[in-house]
Protein backbone atom coordinates (compact mmCIF):
# COMPACT_ATOMS: atom_id res chain seq x y z
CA UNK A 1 87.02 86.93 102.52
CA UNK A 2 84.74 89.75 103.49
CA UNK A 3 84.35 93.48 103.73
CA UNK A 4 82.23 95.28 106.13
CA UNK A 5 80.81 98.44 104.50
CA UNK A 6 79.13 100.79 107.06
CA UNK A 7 77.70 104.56 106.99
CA UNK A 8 75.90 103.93 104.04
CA UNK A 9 73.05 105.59 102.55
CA UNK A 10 69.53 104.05 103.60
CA UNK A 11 68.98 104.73 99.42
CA UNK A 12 72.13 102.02 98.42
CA UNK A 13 71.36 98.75 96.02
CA UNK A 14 73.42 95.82 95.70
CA UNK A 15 74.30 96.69 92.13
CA UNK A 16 75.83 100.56 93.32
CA UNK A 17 77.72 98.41 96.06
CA UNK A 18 79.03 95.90 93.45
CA UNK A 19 79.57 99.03 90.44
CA UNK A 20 82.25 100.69 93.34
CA UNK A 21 83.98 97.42 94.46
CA UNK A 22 84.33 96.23 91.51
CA UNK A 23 86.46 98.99 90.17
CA UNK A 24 89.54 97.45 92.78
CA UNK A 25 88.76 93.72 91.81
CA UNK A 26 86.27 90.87 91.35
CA UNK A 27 83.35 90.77 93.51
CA UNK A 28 81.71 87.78 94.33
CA UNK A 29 79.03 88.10 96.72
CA UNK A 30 77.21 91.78 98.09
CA UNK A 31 74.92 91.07 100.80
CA UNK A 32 72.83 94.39 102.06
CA UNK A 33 70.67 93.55 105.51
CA UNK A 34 67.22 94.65 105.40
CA UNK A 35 65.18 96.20 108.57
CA UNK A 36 62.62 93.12 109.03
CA UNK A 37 59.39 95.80 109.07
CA UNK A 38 60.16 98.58 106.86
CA UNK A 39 62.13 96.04 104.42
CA UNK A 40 64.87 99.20 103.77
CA UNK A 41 68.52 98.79 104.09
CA UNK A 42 69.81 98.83 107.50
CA UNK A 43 73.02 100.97 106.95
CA UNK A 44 75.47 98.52 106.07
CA UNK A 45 76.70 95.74 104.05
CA UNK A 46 79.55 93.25 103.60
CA UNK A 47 80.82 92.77 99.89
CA UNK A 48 82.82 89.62 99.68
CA UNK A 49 85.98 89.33 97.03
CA UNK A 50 88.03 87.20 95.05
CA UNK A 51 91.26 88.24 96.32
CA UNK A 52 92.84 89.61 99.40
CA UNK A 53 94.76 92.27 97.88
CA UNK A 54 91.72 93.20 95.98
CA UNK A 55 90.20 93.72 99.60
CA UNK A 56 92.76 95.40 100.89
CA UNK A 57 93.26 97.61 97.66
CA UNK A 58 88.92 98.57 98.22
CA UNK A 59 89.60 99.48 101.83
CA UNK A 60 92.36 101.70 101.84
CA UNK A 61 90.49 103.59 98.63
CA UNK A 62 87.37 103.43 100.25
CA UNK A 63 87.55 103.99 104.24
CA UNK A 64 86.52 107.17 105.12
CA UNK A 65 85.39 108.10 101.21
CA UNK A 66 81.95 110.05 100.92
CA UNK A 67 79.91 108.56 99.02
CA UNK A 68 76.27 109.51 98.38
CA UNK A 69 76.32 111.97 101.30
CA UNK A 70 77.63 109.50 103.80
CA UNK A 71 81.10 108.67 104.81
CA UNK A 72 81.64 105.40 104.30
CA UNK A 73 83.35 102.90 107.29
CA UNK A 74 84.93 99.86 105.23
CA UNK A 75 87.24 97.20 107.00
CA UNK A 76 87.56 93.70 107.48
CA UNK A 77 84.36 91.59 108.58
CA UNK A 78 84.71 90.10 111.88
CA UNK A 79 83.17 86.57 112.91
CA UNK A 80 79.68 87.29 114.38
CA UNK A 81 79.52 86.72 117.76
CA UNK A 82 77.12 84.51 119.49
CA UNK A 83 74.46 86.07 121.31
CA UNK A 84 73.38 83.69 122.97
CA UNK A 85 77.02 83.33 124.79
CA UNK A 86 76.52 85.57 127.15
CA UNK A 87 78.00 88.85 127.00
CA UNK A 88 76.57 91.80 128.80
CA UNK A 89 78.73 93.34 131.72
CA UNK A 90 79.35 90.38 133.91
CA UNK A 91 79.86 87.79 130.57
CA UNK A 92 76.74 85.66 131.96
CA UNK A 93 73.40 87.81 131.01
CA UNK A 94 71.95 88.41 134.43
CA UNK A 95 67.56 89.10 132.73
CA UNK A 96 68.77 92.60 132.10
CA UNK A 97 70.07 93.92 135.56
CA UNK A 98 67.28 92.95 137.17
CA UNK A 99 67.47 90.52 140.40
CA UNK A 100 64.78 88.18 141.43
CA UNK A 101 63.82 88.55 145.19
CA UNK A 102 63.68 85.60 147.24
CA UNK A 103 60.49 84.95 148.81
């Protein structure tokens, strides 16, 4: 079970993520995404816990709560989906919009 926490200070840790979660139930995993050059957080996270009314308790207390200057966007984590499935307008990736000409 996961949250997605978004809106969030560029300034947040993993331990002020866990110290708010864990006042609606056990947290077991806080994972914050890092910008690859700068090595700051990226703006969001997704806090994993024990229970799913714990989760759900957290996101109706927490959606739309400011916290640290930032209103905070917290709901359930979708699946990633693959990139590499396509996607763009058409569902097949055309190289950007772009067409080759034939010569």
């Amino acid at each position: 079970m996961s949250i997605y926490v978004g809106n969030l200070s560029y300034d947040v840790t993993r331990e002020d993520l866990e110290q708010v979660f864990k006042e609606y139930g056990e947290v077991s995993r806080v994972s914050l995404p890092t910008d690859r050059e700068t090595g700051r957080p990226r703006g969001f996270a997704f806090v994993d816990m024990q229970a799913e009314a714990e989760e759900d308790k957290a996101i109706e207390a927490l959606d739309g709560a400011e916290w640290m200057g930032r209103d905070m966007r917290v709901n359930k984590a979708r699946p990633r989906e693959d990139a590499r499935s396509g996607g763009g307008r058409n569902g097949g990736g055309d190289g950007g919009g772009y067409r080759r000409s034939s010569w």
